[in-house]
Protein backbone atom coordinates (compact mmCIF):
# COMPACT_ATOMS: atom_id res chain seq x y z
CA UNK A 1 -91.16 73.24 24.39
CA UNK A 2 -94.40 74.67 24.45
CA UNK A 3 -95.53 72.40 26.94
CA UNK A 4 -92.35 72.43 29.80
CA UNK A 5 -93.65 75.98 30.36
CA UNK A 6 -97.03 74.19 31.11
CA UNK A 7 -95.76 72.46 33.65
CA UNK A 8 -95.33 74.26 37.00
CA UNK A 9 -92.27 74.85 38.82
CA UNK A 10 -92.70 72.91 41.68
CA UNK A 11 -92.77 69.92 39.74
CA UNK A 12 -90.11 70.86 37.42
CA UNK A 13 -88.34 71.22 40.67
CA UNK A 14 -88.86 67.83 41.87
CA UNK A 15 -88.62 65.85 38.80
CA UNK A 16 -85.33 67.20 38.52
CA UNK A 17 -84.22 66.19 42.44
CA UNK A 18 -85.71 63.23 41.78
CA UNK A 19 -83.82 62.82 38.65
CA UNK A 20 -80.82 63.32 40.95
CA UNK A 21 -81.53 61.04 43.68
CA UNK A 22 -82.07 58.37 40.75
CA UNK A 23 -78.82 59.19 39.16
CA UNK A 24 -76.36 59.27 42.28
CA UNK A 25 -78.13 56.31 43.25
CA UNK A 26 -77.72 54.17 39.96
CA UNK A 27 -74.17 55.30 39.48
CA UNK A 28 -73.00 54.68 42.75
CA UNK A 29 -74.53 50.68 42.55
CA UNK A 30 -72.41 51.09 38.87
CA UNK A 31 -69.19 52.75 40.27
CA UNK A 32 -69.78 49.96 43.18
CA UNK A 33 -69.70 46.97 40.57
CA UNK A 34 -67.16 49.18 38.61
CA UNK A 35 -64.67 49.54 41.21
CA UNK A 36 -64.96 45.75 42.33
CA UNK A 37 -64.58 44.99 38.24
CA UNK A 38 -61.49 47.57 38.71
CA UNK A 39 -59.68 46.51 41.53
CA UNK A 40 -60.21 42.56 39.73
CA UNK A 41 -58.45 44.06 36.77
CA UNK A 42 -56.10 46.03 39.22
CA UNK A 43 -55.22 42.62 40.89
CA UNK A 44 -54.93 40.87 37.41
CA UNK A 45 -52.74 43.49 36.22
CA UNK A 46 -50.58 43.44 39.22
CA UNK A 47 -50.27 39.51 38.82
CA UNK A 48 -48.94 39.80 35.45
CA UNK A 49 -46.55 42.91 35.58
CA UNK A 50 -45.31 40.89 38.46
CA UNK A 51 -45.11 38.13 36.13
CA UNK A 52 -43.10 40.47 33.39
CA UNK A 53 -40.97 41.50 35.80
CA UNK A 54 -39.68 38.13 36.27
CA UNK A 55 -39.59 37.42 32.74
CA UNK A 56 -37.40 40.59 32.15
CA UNK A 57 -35.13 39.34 35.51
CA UNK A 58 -34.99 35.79 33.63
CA UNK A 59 -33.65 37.64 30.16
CA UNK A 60 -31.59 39.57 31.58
CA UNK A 61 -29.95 36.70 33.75
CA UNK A 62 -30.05 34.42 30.54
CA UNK A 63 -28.61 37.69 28.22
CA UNK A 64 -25.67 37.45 30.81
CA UNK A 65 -24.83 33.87 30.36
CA UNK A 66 -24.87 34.02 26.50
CA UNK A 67 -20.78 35.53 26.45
CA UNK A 68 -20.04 32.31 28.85
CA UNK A 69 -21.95 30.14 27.06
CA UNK A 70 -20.47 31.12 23.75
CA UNK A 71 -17.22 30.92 24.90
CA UNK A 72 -17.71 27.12 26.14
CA UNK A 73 -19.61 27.19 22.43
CA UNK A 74 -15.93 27.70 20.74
CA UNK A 75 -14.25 25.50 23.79
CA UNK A 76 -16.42 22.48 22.49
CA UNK A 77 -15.81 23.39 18.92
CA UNK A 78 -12.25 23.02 19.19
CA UNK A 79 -12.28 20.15 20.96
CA UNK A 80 -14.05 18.50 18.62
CA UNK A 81 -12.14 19.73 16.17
CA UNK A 82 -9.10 17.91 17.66
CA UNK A 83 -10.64 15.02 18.76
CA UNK A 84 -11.95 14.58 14.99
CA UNK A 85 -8.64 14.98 13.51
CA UNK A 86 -7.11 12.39 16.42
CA UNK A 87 -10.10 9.94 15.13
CA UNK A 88 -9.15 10.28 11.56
CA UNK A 89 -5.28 9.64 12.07
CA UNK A 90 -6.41 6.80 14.41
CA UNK A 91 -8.43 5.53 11.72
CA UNK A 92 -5.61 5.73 8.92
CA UNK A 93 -3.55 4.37 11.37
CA UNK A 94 -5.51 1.40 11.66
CA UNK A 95 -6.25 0.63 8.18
CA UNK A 96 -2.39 1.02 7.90
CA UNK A 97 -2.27 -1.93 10.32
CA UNK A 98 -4.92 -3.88 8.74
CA UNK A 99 -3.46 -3.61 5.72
CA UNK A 100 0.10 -4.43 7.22
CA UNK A 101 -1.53 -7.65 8.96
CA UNK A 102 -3.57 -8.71 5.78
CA UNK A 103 -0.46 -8.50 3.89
CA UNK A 104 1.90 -10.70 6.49
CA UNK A 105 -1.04 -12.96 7.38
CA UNK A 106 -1.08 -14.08 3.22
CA UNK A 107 2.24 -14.10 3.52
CA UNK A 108 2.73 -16.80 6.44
CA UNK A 109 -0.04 -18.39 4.31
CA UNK A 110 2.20 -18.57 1.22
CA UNK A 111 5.13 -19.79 3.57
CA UNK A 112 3.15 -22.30 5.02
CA UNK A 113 1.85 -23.57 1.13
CA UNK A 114 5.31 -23.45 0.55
CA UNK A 115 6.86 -25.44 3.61
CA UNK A 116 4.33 -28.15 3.12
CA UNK A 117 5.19 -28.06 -0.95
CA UNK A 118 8.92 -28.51 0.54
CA UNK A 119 7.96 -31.26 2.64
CA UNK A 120 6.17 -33.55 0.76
CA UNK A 121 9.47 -33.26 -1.72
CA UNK A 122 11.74 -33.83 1.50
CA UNK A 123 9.60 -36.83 2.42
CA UNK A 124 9.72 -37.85 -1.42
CA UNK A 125 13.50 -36.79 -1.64
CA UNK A 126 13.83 -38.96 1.68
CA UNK A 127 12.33 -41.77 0.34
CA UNK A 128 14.08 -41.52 -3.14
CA UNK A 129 17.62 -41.70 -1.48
CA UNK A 130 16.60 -44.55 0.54
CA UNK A 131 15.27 -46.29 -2.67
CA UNK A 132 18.69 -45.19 -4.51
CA UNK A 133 21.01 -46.66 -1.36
CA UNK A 134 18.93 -49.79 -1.33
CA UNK A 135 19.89 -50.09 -5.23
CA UNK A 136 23.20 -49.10 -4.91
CA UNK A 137 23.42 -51.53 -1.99
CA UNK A 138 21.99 -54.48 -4.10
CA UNK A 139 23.96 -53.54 -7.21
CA UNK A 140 27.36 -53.70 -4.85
CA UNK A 141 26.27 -56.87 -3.39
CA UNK A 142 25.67 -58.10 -7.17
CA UNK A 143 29.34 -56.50 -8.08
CA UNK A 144 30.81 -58.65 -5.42
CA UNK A 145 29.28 -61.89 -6.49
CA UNK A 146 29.39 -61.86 -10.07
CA UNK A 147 31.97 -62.20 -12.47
CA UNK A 148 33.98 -59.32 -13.82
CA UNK A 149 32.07 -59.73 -17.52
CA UNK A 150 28.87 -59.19 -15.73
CA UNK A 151 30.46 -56.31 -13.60
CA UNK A 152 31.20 -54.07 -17.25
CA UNK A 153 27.88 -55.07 -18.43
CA UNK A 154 26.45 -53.68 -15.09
CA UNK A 155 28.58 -50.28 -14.77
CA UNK A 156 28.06 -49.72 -18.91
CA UNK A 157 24.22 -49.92 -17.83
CA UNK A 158 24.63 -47.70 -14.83
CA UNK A 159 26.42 -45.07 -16.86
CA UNK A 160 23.57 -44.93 -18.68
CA UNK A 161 21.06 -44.40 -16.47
CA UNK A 162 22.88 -42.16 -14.40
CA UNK A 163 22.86 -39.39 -17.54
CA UNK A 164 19.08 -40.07 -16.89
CA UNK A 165 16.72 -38.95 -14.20
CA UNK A 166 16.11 -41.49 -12.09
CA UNK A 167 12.00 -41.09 -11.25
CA UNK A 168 10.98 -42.18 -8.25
CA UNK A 169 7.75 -40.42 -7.82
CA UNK A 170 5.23 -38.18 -10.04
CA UNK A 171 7.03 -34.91 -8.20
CA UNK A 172 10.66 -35.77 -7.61
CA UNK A 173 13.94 -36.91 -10.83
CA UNK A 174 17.01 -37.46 -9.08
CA UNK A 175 19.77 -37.62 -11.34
CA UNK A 176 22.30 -40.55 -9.95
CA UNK A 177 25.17 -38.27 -8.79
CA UNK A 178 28.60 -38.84 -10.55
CA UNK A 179 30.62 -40.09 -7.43
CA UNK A 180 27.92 -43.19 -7.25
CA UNK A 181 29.10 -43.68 -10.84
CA UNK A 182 32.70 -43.02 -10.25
CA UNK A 183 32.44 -45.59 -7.31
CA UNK A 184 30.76 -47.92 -9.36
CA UNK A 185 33.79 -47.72 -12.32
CA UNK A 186 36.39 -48.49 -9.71
């Protein structure tokens, strides 16, 4: 401290105007580069309270819609809902009729087995009876020619057989009927 008082007053003076000058003079080149750096950050900030302003307009429109949108929420719910439990009666439904047309399909299949089974015995019954009335035919030409000795010997042997089956094939035994023997005894 001692030596400020040294130091005269005219240059005390000055070095403190000069201080001045040198201090208005760097701060205004700073408050220059500040207020540019400022109005950048003013600018920026604008841009993006701008920006939340939308956003908030956006929220608010989408906050709006969320009632509607739950409401077609429970619409399409319900829907579904129905349209699930059509599907699953639709579905039983069908398996009903699968199950019906599995079931009548084996059964034409068993009537078919069974009207070729019948058949093939027609055919065999067919061919039997034609066998039989050939037989009968020879045996009645045979009665006609022959003597009436021969004609007991032939109706005792008939009687006999026709208390048998008569096998024409592996699958069908007629028996002869009892008319063909009662014609045969007169």
């Amino acid at each position: 401290m001692s030596e400020l008082i040294d130091i005269p007053v005219l240059s005390a003076t000055l070095f403190f105007f000069s201080g001045l000058i040198f201090g208005t003079f760097f701060r205004t080149k700073s408050d220059r580069t500040s207020k540019t750096i400022t109005l950048s950050k003013l600018e920026r900030l604008r841009f993006a309270w701008k920006q939340r302003k939308s956003q908030v307009k956006d929220l608010q429109k989408g906050q709006s819609l969320i009632p509607q949108l739950n409401r077609d929420l429970e619409k399409a719910k319900t829907e579904i809902s129905t349209r699930r439990s059509q599907l699953e009666s639709i579905q039983s439904s069908l398996k009903q009729l699968e199950f019906d047309y599995l079931e009548q399909k084996e059964r034409l299949h068993r009537q078919l087995r069974r009207n070729r089974m019948l058949n093939t015995q027609l055919s065999e019954v067919i061919e039997a009876k034609a066998k039989l009335a050939a037989l009968h035919l020879s045996n009645h030409v045979e009665d006609k020619n022959s003597d009436s000795s021969k004609i007991e010997n032939k109706r005792r042997f008939q009687s006999n057989i026709s208390n048998q089956p008569l096998i024409i094939s592996d699958r069908v035994k007629l028996r002869v009927p009892r008319k063909v023997e009662e014609e045969n005894k007169a």
